[in-house]
C-alpha atoms as a PDB file:
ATOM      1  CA  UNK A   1      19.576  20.563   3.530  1.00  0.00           C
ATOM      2  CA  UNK A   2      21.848  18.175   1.290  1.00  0.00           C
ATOM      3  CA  UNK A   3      20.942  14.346   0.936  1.00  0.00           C
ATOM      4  CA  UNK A   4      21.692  12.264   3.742  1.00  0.00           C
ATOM      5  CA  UNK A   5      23.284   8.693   2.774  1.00  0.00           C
ATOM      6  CA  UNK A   6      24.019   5.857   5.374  1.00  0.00           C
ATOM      7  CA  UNK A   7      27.434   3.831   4.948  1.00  0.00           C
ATOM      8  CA  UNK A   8      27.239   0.361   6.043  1.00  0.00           C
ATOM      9  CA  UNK A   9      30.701  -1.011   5.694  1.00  0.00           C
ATOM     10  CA  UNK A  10      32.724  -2.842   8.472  1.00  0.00           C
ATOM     11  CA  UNK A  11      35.958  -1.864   6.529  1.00  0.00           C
ATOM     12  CA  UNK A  12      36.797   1.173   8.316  1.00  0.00           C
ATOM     13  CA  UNK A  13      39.300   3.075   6.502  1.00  0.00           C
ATOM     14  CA  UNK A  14      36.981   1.928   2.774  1.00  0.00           C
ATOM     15  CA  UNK A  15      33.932   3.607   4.474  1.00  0.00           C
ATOM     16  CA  UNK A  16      36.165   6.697   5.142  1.00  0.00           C
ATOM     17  CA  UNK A  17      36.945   7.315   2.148  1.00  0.00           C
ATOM     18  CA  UNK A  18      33.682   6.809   0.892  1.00  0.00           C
ATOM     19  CA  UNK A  19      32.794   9.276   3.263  1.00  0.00           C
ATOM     20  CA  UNK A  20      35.309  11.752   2.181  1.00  0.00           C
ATOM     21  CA  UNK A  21      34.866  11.469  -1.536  1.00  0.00           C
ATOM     22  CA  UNK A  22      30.607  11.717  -0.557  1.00  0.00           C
ATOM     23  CA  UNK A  23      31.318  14.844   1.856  1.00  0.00           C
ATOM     24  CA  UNK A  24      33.011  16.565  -1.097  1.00  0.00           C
ATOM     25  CA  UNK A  25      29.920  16.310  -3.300  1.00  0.00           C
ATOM     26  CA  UNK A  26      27.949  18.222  -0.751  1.00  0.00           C
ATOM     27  CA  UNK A  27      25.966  14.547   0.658  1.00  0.00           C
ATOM     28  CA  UNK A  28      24.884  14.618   4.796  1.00  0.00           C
ATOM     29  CA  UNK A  29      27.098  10.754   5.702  1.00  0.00           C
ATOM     30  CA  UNK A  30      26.547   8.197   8.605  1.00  0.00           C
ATOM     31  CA  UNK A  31      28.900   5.256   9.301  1.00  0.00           C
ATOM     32  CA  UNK A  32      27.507   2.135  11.030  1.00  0.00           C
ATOM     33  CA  UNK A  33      30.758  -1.099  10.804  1.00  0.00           C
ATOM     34  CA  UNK A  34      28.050  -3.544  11.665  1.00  0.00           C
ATOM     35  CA  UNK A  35      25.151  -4.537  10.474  1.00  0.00           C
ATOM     36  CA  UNK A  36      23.542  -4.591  13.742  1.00  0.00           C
ATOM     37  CA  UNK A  37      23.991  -0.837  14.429  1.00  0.00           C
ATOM     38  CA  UNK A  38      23.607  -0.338  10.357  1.00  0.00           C
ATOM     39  CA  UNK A  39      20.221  -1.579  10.811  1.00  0.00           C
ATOM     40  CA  UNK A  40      19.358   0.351  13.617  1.00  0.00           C
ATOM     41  CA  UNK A  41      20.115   3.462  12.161  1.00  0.00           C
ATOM     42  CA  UNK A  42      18.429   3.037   8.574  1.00  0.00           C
ATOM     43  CA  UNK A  43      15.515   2.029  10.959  1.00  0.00           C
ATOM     44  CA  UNK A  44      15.734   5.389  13.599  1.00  0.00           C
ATOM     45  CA  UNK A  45      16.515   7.970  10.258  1.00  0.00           C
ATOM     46  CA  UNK A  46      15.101   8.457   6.909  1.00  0.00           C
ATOM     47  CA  UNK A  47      18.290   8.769   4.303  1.00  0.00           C
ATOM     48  CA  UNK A  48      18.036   9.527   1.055  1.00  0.00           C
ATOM     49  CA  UNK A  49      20.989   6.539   0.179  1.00  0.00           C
ATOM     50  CA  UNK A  50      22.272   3.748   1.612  1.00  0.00           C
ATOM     51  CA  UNK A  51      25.585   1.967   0.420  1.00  0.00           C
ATOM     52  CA  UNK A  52      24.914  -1.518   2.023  1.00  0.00           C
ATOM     53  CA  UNK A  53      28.283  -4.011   2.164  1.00  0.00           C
ATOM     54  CA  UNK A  54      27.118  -7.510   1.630  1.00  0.00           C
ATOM     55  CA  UNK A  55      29.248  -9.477   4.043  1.00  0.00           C
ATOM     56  CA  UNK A  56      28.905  -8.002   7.575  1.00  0.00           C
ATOM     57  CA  UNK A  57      29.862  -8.862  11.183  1.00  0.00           C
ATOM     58  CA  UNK A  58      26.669  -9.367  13.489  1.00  0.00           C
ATOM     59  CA  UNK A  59      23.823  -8.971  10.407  1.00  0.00           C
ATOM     60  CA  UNK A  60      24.964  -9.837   6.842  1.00  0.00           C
ATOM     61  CA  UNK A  61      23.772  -7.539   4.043  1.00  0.00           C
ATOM     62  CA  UNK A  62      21.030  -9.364   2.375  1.00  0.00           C
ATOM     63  CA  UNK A  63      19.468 -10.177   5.873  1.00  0.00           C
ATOM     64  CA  UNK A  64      19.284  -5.475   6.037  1.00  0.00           C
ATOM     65  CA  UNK A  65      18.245  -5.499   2.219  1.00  0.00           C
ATOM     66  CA  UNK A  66      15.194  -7.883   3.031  1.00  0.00           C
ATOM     67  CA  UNK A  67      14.531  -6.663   6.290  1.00  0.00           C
ATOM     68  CA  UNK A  68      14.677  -2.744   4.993  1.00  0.00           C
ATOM     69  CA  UNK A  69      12.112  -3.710   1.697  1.00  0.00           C
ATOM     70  CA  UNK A  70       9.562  -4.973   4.270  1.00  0.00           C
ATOM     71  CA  UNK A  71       9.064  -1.815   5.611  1.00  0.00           C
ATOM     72  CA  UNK A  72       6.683   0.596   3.616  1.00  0.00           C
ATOM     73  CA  UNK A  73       8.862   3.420   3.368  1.00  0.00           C
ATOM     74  CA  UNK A  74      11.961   2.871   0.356  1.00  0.00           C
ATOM     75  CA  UNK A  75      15.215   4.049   0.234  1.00  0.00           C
ATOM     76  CA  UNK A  76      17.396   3.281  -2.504  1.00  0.00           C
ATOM     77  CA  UNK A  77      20.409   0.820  -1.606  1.00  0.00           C
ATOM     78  CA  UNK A  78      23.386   0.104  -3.371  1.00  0.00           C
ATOM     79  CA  UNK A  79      24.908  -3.031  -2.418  1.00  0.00           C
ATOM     80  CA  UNK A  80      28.820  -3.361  -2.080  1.00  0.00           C
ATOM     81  CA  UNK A  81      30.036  -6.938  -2.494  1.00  0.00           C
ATOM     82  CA  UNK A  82      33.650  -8.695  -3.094  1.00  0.00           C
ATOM     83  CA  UNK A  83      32.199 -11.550  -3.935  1.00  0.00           C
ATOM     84  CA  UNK A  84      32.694 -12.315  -7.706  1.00  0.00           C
ATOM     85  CA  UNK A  85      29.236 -14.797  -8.210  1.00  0.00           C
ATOM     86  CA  UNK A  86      26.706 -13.781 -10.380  1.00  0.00           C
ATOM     87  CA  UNK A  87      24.493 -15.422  -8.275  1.00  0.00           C
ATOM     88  CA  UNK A  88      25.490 -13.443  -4.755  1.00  0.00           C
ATOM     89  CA  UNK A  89      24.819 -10.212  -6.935  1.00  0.00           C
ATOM     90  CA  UNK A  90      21.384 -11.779  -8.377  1.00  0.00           C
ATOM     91  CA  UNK A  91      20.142 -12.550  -4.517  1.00  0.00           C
ATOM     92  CA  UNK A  92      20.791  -8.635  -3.844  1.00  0.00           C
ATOM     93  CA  UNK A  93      18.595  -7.719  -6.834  1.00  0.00           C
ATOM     94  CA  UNK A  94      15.696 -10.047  -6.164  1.00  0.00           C
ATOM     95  CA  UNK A  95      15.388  -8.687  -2.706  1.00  0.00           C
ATOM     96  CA  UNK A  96      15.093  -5.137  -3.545  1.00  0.00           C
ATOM     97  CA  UNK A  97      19.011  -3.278  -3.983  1.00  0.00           C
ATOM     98  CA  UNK A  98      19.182  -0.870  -6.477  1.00  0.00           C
ATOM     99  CA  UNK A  99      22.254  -1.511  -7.597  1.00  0.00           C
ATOM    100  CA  UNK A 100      25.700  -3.181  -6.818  1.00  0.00           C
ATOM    101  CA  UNK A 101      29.354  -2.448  -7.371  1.00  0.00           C
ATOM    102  CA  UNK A 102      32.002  -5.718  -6.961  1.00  0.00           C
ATOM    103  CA  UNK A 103      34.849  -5.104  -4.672  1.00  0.00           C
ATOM    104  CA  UNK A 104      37.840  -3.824  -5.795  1.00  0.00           C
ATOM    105  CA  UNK A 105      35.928  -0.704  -7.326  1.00  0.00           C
ATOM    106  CA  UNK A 106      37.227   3.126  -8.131  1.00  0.00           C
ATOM    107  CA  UNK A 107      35.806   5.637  -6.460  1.00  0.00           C
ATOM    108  CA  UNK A 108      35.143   7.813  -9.637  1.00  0.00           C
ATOM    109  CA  UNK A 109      33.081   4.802 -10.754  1.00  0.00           C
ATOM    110  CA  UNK A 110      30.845   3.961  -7.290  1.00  0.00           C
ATOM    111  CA  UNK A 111      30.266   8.091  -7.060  1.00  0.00           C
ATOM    112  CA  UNK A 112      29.124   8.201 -10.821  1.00  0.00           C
ATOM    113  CA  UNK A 113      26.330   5.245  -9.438  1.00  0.00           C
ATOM    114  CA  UNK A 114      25.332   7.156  -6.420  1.00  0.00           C
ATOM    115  CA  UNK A 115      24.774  10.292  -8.628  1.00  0.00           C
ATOM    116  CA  UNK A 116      22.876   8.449 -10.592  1.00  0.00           C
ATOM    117  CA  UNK A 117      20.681   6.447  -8.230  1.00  0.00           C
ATOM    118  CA  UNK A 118      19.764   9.903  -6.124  1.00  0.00           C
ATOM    119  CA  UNK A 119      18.780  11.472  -9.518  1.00  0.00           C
ATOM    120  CA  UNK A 120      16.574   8.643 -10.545  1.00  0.00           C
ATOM    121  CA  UNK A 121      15.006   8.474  -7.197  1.00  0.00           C
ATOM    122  CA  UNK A 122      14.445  12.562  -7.662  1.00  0.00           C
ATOM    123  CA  UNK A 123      12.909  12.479 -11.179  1.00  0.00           C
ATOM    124  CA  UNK A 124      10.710   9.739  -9.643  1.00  0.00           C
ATOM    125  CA  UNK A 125       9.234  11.974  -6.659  1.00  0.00           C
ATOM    126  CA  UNK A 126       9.176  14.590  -9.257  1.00  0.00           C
ATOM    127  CA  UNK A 127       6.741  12.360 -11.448  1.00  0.00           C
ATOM    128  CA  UNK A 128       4.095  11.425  -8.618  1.00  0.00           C
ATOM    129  CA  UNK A 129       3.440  14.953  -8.979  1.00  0.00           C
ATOM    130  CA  UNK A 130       2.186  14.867 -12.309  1.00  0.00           C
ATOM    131  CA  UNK A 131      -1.020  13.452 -13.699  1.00  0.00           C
ATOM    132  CA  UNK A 132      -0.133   9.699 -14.885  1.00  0.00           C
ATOM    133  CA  UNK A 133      -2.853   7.163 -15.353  1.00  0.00           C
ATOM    134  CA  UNK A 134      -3.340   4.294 -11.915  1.00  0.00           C
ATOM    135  CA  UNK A 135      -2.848   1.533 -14.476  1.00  0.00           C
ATOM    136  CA  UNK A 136      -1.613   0.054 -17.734  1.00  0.00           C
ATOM    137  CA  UNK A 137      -3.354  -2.624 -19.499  1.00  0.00           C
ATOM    138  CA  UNK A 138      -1.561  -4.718 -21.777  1.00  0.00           C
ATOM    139  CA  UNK A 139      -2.760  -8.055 -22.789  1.00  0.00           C
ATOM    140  CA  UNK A 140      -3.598  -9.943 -19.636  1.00  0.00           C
ATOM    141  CA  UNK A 141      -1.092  -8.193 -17.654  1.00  0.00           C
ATOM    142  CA  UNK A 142      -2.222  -5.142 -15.479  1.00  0.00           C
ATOM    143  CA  UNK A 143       0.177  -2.891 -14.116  1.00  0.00           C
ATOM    144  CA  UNK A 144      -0.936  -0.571 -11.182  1.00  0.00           C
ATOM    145  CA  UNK A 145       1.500   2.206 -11.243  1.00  0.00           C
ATOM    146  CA  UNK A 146       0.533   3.670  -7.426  1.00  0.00           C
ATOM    147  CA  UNK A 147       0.843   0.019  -6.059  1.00  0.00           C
ATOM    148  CA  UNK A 148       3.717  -0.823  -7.831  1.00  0.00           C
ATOM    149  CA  UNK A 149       2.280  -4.163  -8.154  1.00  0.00           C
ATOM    150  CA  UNK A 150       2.347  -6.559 -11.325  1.00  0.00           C
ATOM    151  CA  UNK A 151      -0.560  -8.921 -12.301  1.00  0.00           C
ATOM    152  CA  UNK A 152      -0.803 -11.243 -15.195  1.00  0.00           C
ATOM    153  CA  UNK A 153      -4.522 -12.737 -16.008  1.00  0.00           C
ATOM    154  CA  UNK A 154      -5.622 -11.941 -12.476  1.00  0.00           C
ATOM    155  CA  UNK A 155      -2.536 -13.457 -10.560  1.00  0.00           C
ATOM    156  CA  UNK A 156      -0.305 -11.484  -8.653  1.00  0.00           C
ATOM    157  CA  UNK A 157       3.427 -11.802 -10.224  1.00  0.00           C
ATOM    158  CA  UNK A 158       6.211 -11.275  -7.481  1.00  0.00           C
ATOM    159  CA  UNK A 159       8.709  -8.457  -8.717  1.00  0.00           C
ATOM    160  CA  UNK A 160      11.662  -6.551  -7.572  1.00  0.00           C
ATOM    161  CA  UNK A 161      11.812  -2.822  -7.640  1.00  0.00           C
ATOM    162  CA  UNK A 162      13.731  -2.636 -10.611  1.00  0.00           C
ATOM    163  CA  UNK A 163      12.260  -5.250 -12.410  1.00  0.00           C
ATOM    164  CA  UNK A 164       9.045  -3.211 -11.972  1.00  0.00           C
ATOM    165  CA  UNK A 165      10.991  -0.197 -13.240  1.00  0.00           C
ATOM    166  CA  UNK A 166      11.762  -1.496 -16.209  1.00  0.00           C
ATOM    167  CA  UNK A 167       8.806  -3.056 -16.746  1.00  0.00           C
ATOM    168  CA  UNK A 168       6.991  -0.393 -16.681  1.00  0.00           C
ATOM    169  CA  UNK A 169       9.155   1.663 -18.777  1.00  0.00           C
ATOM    170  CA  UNK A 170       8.255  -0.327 -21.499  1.00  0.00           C
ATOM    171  CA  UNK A 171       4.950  -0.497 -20.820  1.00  0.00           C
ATOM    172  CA  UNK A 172       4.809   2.720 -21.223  1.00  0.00           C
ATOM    173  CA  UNK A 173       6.265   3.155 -24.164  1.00  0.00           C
ATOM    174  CA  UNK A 174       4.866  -0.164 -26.261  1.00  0.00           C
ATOM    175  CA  UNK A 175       6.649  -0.611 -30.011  1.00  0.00           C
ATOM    176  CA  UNK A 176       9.431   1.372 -28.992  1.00  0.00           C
ATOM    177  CA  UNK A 177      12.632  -0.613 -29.764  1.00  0.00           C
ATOM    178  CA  UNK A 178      15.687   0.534 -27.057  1.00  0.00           C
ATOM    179  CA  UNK A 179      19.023  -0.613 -27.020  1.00  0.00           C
ATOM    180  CA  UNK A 180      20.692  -1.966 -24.140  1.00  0.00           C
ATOM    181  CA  UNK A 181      22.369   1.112 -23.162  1.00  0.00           C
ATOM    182  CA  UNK A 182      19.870   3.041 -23.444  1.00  0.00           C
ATOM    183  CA  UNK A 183      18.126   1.107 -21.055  1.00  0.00           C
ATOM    184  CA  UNK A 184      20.573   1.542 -18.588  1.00  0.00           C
ATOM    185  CA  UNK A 185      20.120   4.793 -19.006  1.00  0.00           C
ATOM    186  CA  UNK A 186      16.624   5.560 -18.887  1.00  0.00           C
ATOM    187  CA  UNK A 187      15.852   2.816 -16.090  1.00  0.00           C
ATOM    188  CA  UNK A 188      19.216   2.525 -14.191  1.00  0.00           C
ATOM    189  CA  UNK A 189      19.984   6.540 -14.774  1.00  0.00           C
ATOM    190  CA  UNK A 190      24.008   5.672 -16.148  1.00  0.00           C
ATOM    191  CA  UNK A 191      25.350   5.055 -19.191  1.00  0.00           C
ATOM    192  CA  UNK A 192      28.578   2.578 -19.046  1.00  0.00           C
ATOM    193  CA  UNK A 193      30.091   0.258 -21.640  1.00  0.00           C
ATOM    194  CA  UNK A 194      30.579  -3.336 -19.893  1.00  0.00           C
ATOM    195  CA  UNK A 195      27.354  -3.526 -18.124  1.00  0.00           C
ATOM    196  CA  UNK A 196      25.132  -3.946 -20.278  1.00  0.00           C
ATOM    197  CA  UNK A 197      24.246  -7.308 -18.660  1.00  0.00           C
ATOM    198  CA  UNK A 198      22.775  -5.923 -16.007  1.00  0.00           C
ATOM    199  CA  UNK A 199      19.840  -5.158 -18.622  1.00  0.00           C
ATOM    200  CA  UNK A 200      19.872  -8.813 -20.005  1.00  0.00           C
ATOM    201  CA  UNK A 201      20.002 -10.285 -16.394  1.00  0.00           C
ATOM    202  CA  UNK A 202      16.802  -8.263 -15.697  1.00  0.00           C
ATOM    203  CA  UNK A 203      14.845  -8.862 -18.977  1.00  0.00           C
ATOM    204  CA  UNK A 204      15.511 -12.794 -18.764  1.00  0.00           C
ATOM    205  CA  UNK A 205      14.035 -12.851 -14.836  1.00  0.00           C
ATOM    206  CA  UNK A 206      10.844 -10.671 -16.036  1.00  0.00           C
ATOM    207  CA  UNK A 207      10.293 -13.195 -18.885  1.00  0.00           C
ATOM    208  CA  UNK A 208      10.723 -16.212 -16.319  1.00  0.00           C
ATOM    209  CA  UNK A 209       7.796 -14.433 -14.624  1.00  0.00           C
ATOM    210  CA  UNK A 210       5.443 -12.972 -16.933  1.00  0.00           C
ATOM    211  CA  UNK A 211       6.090 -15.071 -20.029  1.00  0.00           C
ATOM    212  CA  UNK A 212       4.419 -18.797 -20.890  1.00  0.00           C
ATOM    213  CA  UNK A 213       7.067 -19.509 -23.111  1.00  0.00           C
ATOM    214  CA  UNK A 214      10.401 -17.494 -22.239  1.00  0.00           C
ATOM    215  CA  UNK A 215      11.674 -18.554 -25.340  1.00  0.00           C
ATOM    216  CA  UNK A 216       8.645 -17.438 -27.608  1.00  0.00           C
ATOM    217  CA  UNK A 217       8.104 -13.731 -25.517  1.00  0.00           C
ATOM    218  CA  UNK A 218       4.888 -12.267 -25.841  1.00  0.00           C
ATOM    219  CA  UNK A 219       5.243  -8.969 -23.843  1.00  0.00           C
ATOM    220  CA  UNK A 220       9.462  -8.259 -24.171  1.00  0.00           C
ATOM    221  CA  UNK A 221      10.182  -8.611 -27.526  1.00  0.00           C
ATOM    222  CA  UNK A 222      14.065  -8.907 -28.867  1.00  0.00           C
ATOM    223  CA  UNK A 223      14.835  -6.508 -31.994  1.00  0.00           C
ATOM    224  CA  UNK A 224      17.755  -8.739 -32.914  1.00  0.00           C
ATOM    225  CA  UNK A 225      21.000  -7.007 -33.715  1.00  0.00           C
ATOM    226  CA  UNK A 226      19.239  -3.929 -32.044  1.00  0.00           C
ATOM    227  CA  UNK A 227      17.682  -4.622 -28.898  1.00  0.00           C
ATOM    228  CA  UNK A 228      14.204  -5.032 -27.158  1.00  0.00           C
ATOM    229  CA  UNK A 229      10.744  -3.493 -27.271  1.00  0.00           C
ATOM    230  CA  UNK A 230       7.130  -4.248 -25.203  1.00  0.00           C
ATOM    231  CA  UNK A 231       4.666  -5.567 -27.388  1.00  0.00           C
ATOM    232  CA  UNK A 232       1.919  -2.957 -28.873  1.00  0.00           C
ATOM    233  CA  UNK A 233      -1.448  -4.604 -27.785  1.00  0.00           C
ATOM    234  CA  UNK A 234      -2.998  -1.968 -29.616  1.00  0.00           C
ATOM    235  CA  UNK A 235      -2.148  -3.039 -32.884  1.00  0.00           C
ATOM    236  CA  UNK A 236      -3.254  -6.053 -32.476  1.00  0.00           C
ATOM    237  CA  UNK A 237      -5.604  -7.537 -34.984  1.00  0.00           C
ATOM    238  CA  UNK A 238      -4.066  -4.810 -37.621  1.00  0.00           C
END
């Protein structure tokens, strides 16, 4: 059976094309033009997607976002918005979308995303198959990998799904330098010139979490001219 992915938009004829364009690559769609009924049926079904609008009649959607990341079971979200703040796109990230795509968009460019986002999420279920250790130790931050949870000298440090993606990506990986689009790669699963400020957004909210000193990093180093790396804790003392 193909993937199943839930439309929330109230713009009729935008979610029908979405749905057109999805149908054509093979994807199972739903269309909910609330976010009452939206909600309802991201609740009732399990879908492998959903593209979430942000401004909604009935149930607006950062109230679905939050309400969908309380429940136990995940489902990638990509959040469509027209707004043009940083900030309105920062609020979607902190509570748990995926990713976002500003209004007006092409469609080439929001299919490439959902493409992306489903293989992620596949090459994730693929890895919980394999043997991986439960934690990683680096400094006074612990990272349990099963819990997805994030603690730094024995106190719990609040992070967003991707946050703990990337994260842990370099955690994994300590000394390694990456660039920025090779972040977006390997974390976000695209590769596309312009957004690479999606990585700096994300680094600069993990160091106003895990850091003392932001400005003096301990854990996400920058490689100027290059990029950034995760501190190796076991050369330490070298």
């Amino acid at each position: 059976m193909g993937k199943s992915i839930l439309i929330i938009e109230d713009n009729r004829e935008l979610a029908q094309l979405l749905e057109l364009h999805l149908r054509d690559l093979s994807f199972i769609v739903d269309i909910a033009l609330d976010g009452v009924s939206g909600v309802a049926k991201a609740e009732a079904d399990q879908y492998d997607l959903i593209i979430l609008d942000l401004m909604l009649p009935g149930l607006d959607g950062l109230e679905i976002c939050k309400r969908l990341r309380s429940k136990s079971s995940y489902v990638p979200i990509l959040m469509l918005t027209s707004k043009s703040s940083e900030m309105d796109r920062v609020i979607g990230l902190e509570i748990g979308a995926d990713d976002y795509v500003t209004k007006p968009f092409s469609i080439m460019e929001l299919m490439a995303r959902v493409k992306a986002i489903i293989r992620r999420v596949d090459k994730m279920k693929n890895h919980e198959t394999e043997e991986v250790p439960d934690n990683i130790l680096a400094g006074d931050m612990e990272i349990d990998i099963e819990k997805r949870s994030v603690t730094l000298d024995g106190k719990p440090i609040d992070v967003t799904m991707k946050e703990f993606d990337l994260l842990l990506h370099f955690a994994q990986h300590p000394g390694r330098v990456y660039t920025r689009s090779q972040l977006l790669d390997l974390v976000w699963g695209y590769s596309h010139e312009g957004y690479e400020h999606t990585v700096n957004s994300h680094i600069n909210r993990l160091r106003s979490k895990i850091e003392e000193n932001p400005a003096q990093p301990r854990y996400i180093l920058t490689v100027w001219g290059v990029g950034y790396k995760f501190a190796d804790f076991s050369r330490e003392g070298d």
